[in-house]
Protein backbone atom coordinates (compact mmCIF):
# COMPACT_ATOMS: atom_id res chain seq x y z
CA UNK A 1 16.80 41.65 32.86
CA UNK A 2 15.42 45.00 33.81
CA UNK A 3 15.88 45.59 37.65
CA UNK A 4 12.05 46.68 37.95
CA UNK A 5 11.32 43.09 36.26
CA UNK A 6 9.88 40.88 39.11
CA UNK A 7 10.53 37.35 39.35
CA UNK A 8 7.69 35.00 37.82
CA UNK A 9 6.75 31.81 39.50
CA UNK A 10 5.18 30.76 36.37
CA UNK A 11 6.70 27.52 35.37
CA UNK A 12 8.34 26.93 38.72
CA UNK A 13 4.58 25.89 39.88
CA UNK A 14 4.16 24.18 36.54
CA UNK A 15 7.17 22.34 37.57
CA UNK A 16 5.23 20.66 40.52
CA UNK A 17 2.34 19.00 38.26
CA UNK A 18 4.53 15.80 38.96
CA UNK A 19 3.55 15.93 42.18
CA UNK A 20 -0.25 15.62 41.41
CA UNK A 21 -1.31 12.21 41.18
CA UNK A 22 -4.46 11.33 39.48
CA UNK A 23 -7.25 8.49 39.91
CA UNK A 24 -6.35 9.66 43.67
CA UNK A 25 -9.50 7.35 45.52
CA UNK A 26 -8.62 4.14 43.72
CA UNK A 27 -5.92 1.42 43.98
CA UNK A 28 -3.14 1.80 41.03
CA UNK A 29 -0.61 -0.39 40.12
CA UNK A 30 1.48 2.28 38.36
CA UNK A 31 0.77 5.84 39.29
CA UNK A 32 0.38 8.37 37.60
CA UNK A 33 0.59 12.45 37.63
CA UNK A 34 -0.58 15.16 36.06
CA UNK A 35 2.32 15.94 34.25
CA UNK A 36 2.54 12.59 32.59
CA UNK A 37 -1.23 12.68 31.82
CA UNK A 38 -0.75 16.39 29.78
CA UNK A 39 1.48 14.99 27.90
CA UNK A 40 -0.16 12.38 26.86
CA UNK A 41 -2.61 13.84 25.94
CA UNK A 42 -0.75 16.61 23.81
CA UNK A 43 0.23 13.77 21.60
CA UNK A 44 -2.81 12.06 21.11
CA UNK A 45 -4.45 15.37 20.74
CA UNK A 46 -1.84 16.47 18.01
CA UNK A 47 -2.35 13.22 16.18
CA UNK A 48 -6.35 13.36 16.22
CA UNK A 49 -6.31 16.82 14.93
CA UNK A 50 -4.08 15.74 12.27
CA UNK A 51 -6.52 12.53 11.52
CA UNK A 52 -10.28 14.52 11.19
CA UNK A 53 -7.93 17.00 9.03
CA UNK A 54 -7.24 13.74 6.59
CA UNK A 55 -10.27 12.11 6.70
CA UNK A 56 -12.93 15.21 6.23
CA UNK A 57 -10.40 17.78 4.86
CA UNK A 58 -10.82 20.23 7.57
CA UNK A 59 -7.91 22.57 8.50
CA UNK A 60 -7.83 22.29 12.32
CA UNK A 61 -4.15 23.95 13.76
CA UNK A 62 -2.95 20.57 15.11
CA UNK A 63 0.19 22.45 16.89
CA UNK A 64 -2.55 24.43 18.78
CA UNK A 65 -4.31 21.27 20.09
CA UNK A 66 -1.26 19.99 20.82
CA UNK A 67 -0.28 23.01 22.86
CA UNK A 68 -3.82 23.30 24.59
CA UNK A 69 -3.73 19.91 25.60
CA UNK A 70 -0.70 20.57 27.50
CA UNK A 71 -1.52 23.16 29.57
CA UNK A 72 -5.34 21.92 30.15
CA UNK A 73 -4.40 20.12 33.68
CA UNK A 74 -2.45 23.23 34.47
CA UNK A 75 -4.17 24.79 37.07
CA UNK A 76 -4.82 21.37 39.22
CA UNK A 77 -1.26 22.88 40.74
CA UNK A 78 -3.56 24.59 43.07
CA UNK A 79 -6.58 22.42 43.53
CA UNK A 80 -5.11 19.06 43.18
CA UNK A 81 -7.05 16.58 40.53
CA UNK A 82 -10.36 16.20 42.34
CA UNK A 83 -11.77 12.58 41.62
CA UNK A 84 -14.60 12.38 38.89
CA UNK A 85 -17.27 10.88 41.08
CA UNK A 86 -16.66 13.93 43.66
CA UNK A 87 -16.46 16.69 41.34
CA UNK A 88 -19.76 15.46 39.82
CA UNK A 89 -21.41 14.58 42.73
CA UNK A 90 -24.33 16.85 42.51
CA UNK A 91 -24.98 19.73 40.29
CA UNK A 92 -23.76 22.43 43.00
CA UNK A 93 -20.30 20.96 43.84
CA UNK A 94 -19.79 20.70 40.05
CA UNK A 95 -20.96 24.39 39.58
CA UNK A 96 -18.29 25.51 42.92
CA UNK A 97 -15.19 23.17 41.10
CA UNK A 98 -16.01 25.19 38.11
CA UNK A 99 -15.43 28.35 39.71
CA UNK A 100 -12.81 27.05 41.66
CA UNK A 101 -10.94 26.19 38.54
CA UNK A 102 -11.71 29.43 37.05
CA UNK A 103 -9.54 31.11 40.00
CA UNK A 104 -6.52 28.29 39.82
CA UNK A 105 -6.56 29.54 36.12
CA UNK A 106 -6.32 33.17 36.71
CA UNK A 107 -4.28 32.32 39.78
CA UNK A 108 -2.02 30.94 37.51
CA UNK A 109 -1.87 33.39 34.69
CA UNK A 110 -1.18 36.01 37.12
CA UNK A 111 2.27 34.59 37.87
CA UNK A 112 3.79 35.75 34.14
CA UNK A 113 4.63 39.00 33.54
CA UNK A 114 2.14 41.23 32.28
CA UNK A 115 3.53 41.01 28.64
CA UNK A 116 2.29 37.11 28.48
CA UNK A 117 -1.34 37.06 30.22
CA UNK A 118 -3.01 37.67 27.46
CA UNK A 119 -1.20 34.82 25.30
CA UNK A 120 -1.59 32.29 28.35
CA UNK A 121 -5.12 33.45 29.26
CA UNK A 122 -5.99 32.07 25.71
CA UNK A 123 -3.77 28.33 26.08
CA UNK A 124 -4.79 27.69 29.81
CA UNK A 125 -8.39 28.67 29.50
CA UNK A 126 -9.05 27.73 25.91
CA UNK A 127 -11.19 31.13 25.62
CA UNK A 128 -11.28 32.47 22.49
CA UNK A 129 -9.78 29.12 20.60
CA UNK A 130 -11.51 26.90 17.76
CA UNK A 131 -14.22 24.82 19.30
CA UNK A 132 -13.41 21.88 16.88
CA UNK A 133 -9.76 22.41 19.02
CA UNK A 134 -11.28 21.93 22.28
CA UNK A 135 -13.37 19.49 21.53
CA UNK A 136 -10.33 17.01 20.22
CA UNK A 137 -8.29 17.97 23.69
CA UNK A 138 -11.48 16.69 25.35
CA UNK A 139 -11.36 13.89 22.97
CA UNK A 140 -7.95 13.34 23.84
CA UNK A 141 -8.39 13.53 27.53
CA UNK A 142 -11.04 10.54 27.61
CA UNK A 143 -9.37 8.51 25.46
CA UNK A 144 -5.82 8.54 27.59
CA UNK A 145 -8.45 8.20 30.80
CA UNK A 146 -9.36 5.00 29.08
CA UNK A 147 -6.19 3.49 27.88
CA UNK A 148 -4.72 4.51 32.13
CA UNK A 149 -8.27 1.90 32.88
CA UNK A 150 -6.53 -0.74 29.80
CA UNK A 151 -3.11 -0.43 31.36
CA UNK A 152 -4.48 -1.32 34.97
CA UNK A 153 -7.12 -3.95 34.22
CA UNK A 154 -4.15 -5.47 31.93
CA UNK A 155 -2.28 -5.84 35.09
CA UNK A 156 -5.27 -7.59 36.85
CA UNK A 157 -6.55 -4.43 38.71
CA UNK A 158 -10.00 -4.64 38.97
CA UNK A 159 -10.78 -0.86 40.42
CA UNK A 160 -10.84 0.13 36.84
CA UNK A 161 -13.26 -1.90 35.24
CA UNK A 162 -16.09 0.42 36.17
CA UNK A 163 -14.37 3.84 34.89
CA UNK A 164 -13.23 1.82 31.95
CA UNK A 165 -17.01 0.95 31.44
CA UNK A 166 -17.80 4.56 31.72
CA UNK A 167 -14.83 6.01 30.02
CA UNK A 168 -16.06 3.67 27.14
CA UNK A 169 -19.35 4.87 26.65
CA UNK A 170 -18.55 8.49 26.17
CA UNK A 171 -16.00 7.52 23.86
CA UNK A 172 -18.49 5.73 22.13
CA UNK A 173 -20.75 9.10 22.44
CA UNK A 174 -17.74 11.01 21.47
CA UNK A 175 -17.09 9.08 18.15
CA UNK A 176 -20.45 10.31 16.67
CA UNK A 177 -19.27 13.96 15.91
CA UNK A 178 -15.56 13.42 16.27
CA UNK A 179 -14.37 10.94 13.32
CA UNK A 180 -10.23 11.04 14.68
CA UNK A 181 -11.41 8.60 17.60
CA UNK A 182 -12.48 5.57 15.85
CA UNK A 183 -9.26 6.06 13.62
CA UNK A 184 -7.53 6.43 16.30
CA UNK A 185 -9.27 3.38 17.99
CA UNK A 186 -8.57 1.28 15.11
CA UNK A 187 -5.03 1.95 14.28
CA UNK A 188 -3.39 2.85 17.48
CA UNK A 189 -5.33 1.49 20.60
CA UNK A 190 -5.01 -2.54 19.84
CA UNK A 191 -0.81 -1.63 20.76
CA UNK A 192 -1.57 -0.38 24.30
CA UNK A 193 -2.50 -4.36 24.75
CA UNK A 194 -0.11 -5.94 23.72
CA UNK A 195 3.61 -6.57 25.77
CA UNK A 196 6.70 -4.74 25.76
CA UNK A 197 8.00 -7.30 22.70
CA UNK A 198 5.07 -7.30 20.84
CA UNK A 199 5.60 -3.40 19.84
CA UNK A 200 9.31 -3.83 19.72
CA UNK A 201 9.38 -6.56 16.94
């Protein structure tokens, strides 16, 4: 390394989305952070790109969604994962969050060296990427929100049956322009109810 180079602290704070914990005002049986939640939704977003791709013949990258998806939490490293019914409160806290993320994002790209802003700047913010793209991470992102409300009212936890309510009717707005979720729906999301031997056998 060159001895001008400076040390990033890039993926050293990306190393501490395991310590964000989501669906932070309600009871969970099983936690869960950030970090598991990206990933998550990097597969499912991977595997919905690749569905609308079969079913309309559209060419959508499906390694970019994938890659988006993983970095879209990203910035919470800095302001934590504020709970939905905070961050949409009113219309002026959700117009301050938005800004706030805006600076965790910038924050954040400002750690790598200079060489790899502007290829960052384009995964963490989504600026400049295919709008079908962004719309299947968002697809993606609801649809693990709603299978984290399955997994809890499975075990009996009722604190999720309203977000799961919610989470279902956007879904259900979600599937009229984005054909990959009832696909997905159909074929993949009857699993997430069944038990451990029922997907093994």
């Amino acid at each position: 390394m060159d001895k001008d180079q400076k040390n990033s602290h890039f993926f050293a704070q990306l190393a501490r989305m395991s310590l964000i914990s989501r669906w932070s005002l309600m009871r969970n049986v099983n936690s869960e952070n950030i970090a598991e939640h990206s990933l998550q939704v990097a597969m499912i977003a991977h595997m919905m790109a690749l569905i609308e791709n079969m079913l309309t013949g559209s060419d959508i990258d499906s390694s970019k969604a994938a890659l988006i998806a993983l970095y879209h939490d990203a910035p919470e490293v800095f302001t934590g994962d504020l709970p939905t019914p905070v961050k949409y409160q009113n219309e002026h806290i959700a117009q301050e969050y938005k800004k706030l993320e805006k600076m965790a994002e910038e924050k954040l790209i400002g750690m790598l060296p200079k060489e790899f802003e502007d290829t960052f700047r384009g995964i963490i913010t989504g600026k400049g990427a295919d709008e079908r793209i962004l719309r299947i991470v968002k697809d993606a992102d609801t649809m693990c929100a709603y299978i984290k409300c399955m997994s809890e009212i499975k075990a009996n936890n009722t604190e999720f049956s309203a977000a799961a309510t919610r989470l279902r009717a956007s879904l259900d707005e979600r599937a009229k322009s984005s054909p990959a979720i009832r696909y997905f729906e159909d074929v993949f999301l009857p699993s997430f109810s069944k038990t451990l031997d029922e997907i093994s056998f």
